[in-house]
Protein backbone atom coordinates (compact mmCIF):
# COMPACT_ATOMS: atom_id res chain seq x y z
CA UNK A 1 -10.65 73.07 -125.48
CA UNK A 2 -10.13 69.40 -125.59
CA UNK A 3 -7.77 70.05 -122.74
CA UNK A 4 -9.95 71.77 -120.32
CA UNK A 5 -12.72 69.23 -120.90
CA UNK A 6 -10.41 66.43 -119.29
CA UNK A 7 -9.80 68.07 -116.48
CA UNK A 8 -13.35 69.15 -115.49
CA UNK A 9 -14.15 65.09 -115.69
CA UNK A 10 -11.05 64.34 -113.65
CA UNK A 11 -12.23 66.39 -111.10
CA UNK A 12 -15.72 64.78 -111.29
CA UNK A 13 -14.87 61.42 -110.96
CA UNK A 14 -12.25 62.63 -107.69
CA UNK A 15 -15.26 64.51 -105.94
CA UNK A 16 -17.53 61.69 -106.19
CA UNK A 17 -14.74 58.50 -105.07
CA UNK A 18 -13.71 60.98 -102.34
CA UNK A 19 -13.77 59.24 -98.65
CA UNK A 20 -15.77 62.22 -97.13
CA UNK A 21 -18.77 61.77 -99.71
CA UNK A 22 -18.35 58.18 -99.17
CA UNK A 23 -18.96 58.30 -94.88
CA UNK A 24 -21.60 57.46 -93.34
CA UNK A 25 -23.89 59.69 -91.47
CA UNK A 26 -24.73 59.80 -87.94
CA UNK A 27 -27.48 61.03 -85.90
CA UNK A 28 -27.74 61.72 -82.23
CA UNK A 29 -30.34 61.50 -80.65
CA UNK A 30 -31.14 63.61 -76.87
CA UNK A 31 -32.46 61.28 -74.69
CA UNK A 32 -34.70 62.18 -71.77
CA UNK A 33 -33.49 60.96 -67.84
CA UNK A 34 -35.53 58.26 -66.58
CA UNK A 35 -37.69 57.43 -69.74
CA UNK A 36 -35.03 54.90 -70.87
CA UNK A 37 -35.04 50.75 -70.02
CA UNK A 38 -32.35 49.50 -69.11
CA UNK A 39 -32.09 45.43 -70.22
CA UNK A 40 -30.77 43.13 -67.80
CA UNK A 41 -27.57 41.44 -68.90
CA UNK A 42 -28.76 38.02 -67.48
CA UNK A 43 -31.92 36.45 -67.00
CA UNK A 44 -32.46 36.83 -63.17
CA UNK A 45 -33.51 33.23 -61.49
CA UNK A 46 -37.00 32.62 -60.28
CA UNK A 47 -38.31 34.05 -56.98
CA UNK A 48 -38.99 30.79 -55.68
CA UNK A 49 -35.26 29.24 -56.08
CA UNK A 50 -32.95 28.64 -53.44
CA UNK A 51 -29.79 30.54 -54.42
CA UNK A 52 -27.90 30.13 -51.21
CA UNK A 53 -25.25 27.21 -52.80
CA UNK A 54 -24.64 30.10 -55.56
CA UNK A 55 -22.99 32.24 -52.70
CA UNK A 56 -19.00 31.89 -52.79
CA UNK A 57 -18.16 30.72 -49.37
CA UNK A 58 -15.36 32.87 -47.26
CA UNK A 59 -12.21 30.44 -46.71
CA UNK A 60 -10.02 33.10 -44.95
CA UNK A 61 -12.82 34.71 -42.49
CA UNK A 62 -13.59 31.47 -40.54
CA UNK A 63 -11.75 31.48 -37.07
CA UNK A 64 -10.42 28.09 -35.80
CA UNK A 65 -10.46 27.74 -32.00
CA UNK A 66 -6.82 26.18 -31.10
CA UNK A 67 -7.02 22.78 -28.82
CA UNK A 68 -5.76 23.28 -25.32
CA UNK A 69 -4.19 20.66 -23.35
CA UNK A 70 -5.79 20.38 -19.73
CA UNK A 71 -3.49 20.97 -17.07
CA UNK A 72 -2.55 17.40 -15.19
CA UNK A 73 -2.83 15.28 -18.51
CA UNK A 74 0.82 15.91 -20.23
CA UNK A 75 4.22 16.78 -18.82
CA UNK A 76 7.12 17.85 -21.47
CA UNK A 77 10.44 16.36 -20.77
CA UNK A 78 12.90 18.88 -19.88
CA UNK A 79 15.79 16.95 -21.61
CA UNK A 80 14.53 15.03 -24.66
CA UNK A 81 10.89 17.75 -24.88
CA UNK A 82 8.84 13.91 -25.39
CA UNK A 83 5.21 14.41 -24.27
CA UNK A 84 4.98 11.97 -21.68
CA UNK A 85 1.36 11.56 -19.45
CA UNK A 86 1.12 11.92 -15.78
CA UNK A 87 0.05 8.91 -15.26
CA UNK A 88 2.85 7.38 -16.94
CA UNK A 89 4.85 9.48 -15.23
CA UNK A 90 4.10 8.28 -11.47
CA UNK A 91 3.84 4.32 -12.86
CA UNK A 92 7.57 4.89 -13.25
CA UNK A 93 8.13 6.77 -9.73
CA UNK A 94 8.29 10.18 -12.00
CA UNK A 95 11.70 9.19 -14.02
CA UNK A 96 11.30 10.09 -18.18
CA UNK A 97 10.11 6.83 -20.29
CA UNK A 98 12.15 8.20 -22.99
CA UNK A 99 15.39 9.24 -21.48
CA UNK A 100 16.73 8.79 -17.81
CA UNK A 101 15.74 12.72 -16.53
CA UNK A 102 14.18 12.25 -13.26
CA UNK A 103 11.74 14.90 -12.40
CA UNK A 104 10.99 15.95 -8.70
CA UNK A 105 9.04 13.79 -6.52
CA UNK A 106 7.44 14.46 -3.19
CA UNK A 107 8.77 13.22 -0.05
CA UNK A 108 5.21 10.84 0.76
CA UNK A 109 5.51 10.09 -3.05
CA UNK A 110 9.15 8.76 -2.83
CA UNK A 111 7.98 6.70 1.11
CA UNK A 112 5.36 5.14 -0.73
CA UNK A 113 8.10 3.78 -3.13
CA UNK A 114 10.96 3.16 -1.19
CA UNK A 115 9.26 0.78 2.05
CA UNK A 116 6.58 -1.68 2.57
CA UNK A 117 3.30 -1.14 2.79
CA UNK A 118 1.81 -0.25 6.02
CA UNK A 119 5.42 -0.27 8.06
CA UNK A 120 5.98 3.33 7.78
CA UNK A 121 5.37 5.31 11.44
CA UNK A 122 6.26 8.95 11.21
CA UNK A 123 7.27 11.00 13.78
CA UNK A 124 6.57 14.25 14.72
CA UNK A 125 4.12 15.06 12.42
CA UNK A 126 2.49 18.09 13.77
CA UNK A 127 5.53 20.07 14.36
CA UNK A 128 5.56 23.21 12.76
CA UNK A 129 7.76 26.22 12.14
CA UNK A 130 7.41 29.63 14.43
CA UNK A 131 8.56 33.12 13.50
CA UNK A 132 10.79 33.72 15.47
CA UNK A 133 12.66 37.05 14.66
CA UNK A 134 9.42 37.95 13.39
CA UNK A 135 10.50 38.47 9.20
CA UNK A 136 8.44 39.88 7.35
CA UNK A 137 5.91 37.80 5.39
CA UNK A 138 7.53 34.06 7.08
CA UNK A 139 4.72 33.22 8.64
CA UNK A 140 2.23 33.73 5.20
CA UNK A 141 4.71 31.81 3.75
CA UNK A 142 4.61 29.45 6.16
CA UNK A 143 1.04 28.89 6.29
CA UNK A 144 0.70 29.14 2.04
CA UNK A 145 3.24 26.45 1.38
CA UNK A 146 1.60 23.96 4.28
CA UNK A 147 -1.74 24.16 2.71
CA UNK A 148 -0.26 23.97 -0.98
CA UNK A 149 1.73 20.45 -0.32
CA UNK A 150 -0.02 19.29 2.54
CA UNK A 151 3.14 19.38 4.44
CA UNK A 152 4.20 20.66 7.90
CA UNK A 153 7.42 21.61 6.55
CA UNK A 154 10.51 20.40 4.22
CA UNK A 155 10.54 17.32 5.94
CA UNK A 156 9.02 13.82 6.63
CA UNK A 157 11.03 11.08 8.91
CA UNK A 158 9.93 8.33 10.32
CA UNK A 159 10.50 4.09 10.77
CA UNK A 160 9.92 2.21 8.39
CA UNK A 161 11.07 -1.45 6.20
CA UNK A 162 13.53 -1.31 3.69
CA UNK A 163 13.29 -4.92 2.22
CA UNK A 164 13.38 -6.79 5.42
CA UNK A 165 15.63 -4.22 7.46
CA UNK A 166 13.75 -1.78 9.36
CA UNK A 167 15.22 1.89 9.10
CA UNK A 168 15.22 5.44 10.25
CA UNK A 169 14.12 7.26 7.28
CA UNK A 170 14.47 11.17 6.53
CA UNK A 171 12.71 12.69 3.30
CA UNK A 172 13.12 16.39 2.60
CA UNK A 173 10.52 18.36 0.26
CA UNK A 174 11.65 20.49 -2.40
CA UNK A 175 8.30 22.24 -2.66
CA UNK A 176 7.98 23.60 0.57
CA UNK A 177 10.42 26.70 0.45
CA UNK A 178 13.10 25.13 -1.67
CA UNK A 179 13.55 22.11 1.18
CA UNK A 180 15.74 25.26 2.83
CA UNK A 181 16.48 23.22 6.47
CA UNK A 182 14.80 25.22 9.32
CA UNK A 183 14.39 24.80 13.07
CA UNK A 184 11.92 22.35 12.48
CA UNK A 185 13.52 20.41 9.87
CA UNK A 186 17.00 20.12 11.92
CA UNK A 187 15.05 19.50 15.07
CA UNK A 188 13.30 16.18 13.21
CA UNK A 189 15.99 14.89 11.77
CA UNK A 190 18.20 14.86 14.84
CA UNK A 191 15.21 13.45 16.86
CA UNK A 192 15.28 10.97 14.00
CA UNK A 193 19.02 10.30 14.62
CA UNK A 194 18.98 10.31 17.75
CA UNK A 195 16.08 7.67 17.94
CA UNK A 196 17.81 5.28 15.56
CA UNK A 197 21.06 5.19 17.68
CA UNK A 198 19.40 4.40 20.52
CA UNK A 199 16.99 1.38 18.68
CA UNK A 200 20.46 0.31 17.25
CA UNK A 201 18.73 0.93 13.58
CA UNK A 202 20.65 2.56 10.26
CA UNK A 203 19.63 5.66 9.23
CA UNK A 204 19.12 6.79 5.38
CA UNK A 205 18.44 10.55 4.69
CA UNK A 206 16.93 11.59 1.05
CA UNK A 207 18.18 15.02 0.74
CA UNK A 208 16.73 17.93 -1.82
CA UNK A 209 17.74 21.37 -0.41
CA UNK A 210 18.88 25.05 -1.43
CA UNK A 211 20.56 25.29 2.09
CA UNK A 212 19.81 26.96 5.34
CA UNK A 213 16.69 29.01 5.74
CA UNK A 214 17.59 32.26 5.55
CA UNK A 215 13.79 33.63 7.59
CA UNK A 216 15.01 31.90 10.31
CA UNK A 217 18.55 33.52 10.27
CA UNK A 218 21.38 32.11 12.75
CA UNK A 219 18.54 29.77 14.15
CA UNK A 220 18.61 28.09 10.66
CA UNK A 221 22.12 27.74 10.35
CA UNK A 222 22.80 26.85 13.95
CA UNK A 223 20.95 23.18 12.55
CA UNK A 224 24.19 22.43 10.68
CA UNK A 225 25.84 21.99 13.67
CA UNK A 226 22.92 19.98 15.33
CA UNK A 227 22.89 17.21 12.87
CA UNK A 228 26.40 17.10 12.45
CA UNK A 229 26.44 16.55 16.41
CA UNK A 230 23.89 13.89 16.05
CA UNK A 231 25.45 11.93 12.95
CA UNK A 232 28.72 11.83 14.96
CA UNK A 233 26.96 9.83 18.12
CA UNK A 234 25.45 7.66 15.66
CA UNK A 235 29.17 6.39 14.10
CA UNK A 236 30.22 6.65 17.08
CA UNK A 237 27.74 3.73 17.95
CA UNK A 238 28.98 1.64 14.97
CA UNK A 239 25.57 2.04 13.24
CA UNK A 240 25.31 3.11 9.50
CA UNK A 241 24.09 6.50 7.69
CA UNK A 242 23.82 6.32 4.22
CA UNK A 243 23.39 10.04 2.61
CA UNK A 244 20.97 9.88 -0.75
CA UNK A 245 21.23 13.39 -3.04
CA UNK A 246 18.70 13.93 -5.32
CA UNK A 247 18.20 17.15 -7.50
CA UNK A 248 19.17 19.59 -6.32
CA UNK A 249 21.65 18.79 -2.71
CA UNK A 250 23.11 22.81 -2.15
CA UNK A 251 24.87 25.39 0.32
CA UNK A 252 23.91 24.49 3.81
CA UNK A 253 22.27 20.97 3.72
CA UNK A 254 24.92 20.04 1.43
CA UNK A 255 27.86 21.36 3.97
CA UNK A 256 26.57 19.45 6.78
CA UNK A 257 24.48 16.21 7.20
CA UNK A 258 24.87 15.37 3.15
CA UNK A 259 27.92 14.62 2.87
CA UNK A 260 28.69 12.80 6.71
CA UNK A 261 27.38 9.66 5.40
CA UNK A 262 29.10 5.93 5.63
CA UNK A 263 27.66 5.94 2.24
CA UNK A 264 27.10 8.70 -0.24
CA UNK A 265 24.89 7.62 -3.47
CA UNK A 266 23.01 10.20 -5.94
CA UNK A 267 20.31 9.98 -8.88
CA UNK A 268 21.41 10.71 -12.19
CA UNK A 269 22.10 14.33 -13.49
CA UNK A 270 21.28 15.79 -9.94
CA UNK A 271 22.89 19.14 -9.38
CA UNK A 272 24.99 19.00 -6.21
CA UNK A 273 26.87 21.54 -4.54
CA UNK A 274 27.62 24.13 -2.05
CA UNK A 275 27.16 27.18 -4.05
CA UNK A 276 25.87 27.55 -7.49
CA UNK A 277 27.90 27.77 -10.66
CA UNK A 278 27.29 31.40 -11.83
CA UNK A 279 28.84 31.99 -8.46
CA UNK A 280 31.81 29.42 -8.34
CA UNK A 281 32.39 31.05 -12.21
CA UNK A 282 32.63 34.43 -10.11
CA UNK A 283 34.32 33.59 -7.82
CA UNK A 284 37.29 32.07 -9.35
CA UNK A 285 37.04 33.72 -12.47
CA UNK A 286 37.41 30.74 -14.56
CA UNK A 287 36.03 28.49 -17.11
CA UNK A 288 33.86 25.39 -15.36
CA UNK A 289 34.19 22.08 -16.62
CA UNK A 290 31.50 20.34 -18.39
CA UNK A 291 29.13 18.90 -15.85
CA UNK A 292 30.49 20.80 -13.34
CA UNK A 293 28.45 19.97 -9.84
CA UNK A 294 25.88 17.07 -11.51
CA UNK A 295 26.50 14.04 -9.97
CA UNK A 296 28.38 12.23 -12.82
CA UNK A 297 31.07 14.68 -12.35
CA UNK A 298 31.00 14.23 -8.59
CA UNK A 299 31.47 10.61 -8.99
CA UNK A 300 34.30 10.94 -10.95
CA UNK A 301 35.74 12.93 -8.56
CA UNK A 302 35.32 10.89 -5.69
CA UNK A 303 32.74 12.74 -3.69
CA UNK A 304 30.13 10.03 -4.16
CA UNK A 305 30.47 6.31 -4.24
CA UNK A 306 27.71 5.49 -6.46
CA UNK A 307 24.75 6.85 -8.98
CA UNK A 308 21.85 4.81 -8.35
CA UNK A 309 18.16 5.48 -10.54
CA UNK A 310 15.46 5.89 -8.77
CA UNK A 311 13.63 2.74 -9.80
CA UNK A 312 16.26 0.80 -8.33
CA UNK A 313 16.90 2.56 -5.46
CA UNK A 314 14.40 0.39 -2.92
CA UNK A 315 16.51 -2.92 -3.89
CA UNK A 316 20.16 -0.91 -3.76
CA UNK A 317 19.47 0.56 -0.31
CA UNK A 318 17.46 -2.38 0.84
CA UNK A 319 21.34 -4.65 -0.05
CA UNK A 320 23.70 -1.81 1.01
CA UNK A 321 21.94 -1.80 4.44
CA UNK A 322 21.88 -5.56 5.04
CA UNK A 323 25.75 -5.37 4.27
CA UNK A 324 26.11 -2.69 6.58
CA UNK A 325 23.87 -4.07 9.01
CA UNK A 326 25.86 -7.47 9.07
CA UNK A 327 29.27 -5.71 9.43
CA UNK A 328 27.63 -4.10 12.45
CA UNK A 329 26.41 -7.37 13.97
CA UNK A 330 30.16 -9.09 13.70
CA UNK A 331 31.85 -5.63 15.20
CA UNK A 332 29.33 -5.77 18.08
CA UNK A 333 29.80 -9.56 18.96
CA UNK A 334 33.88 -9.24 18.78
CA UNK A 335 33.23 -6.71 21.14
């Protein structure tokens, strides 16, 4: 009896420290769409306050426009890739202020430099190239190039001062079809020859060529000869021709009147040559030689007697053809 009594209070006092009498209970409630507010979780500004400096602004989504450099301001050195202005540029007769590369010049451009003021007379300015085997697209060429450089064709010559000397002076173009030597251009210079052996004056010829012009065909190539012709009645009066090769001297100009001169002299680095290196490499299927056909090589050579910059080319030509000059004078009163 005693027994039994125990365990029915036992299992009183488990039922009523059980957990599940113990929980708490919960009540759901069904709520109705649409009938509920909802309570802002911040406390929205006034109506009346500027909030624009709240907005985040977008870093990534603005566009910068990139700076352009106008055309005809800057020029990038080939060589050492300075920036160098145009203006400083033709101040220093268009040679590099930061290393020696000499960039092209025009023929009026290098006159201006090379003889006094107001002495220059050039002749036959208004002769012009003709078509004459009729090749296809010449003559647009012709007329494109003459209004792009204001030139009549790929060379100026005239008579001019060189220091106190007066001298027959030949300037070819680069920019007018490669200064490629046509009927015109072989017909000037041997008129300017020509003219300077019989005034008894020294000629000096500024050459920048790719060669013969091939639209022409034979007509081109039958100026080698001319020139040549010319250049030999002018040593044969005792008078002097000093050759000048500038960047680049090649092929058909450089076989012929280039290299006939008393004198040979070149600018610095110029590229001179009959034909170009990829061919020569070609041709002879062998390695080249650093500096192959620039005119430091050449000099070392022998093919040229001196490498003269440009900025000092006026007083070097102006002293090589007083020299020249005076050995001419002596020869002429012996005889």
């Amino acid at each position: 009896m005693f027994l039994e009594m125990k365990s029915r209070e036992l299992s009183r006092s488990k039922s009523v420290n059980s957990p599940l009498t113990t929980m708490a209970t919960t009540t759901f409630f069904k709520k109705t769409p649409g009938t509920e507010t909802s309570e802002p979780a911040v406390t929205p500004p006034p109506s009346n306050v500027d909030t624009s400096f709240l907005r985040k602004p977008k870093l990534g989504g603005a566009k910068t426009k990139k700076k352009e450099i106008p055309e005809g301001v800057w020029t990038k050195c080939p060589r050492c890739e300075a920036l160098v202005t145009d203006k400083e540029l033709d101040d220093n007769l268009k040679v590099c202020l930061r290393c020696p590369f000499h960039f092209p010049i025009g023929a009026r451009e290098r006159i201006h430099a090379l003889v006094e003021t107001c002495s220059f007379e050039e002749m036959d300015a208004n002769m012009t190239s003709v078509d004459v085997i009729q090749f296809t697209g010449y003559a647009a060429k012709l007329e494109g190039k003459a209004n792009a450089a204001g030139l009549k064709d790929a060379v100026v010559t005239g008579i001019g001062k060189i220091g106190g000397q007066r001298a027959a002076l030949g300037v070819m173009d680069f920019s007018f079809l490669g200064g490629s030597m046509g009927s015109v251009v072989g017909e000037k210079l041997t008129r300017l020859i020509e003219a300077a052996t019989d005034k008894g004056l020294p000629v000096v010829i500024i050459s920048t060529s790719g060669g013969a012009r091939m639209y022409e065909g034979m007509f081109s190539l039958m100026q080698m000869a001319k020139t040549s012709a010319a250049l030999a009645y002018h040593a044969k009066a005792k008078l002097p021709y000093i050759s000048v090769l500038t960047h680049p001297t090649t092929a058909g100009v450089m076989a012929s009147f280039a290299t006939l001169g008393d004198l040979i002299i070149a600018e610095p680095g110029a590229m001179i040559g009959f034909a170009g290196p990829r061919v020569v490499k070609d041709t002879t299927q062998s390695e080249l030689p650093p500096g192959f056909q620039t005119s430091e090589f050449l000099l070392e050579h022998g093919l040229i007697d001196a490498i003269v910059p440009r900025k000092e080319l006026k007083d070097r030509l102006a002293y090589y053809i007083e020299f020249l000059m005076e050995s001419h004078r002596q020869l002429a009163a012996l005889s």
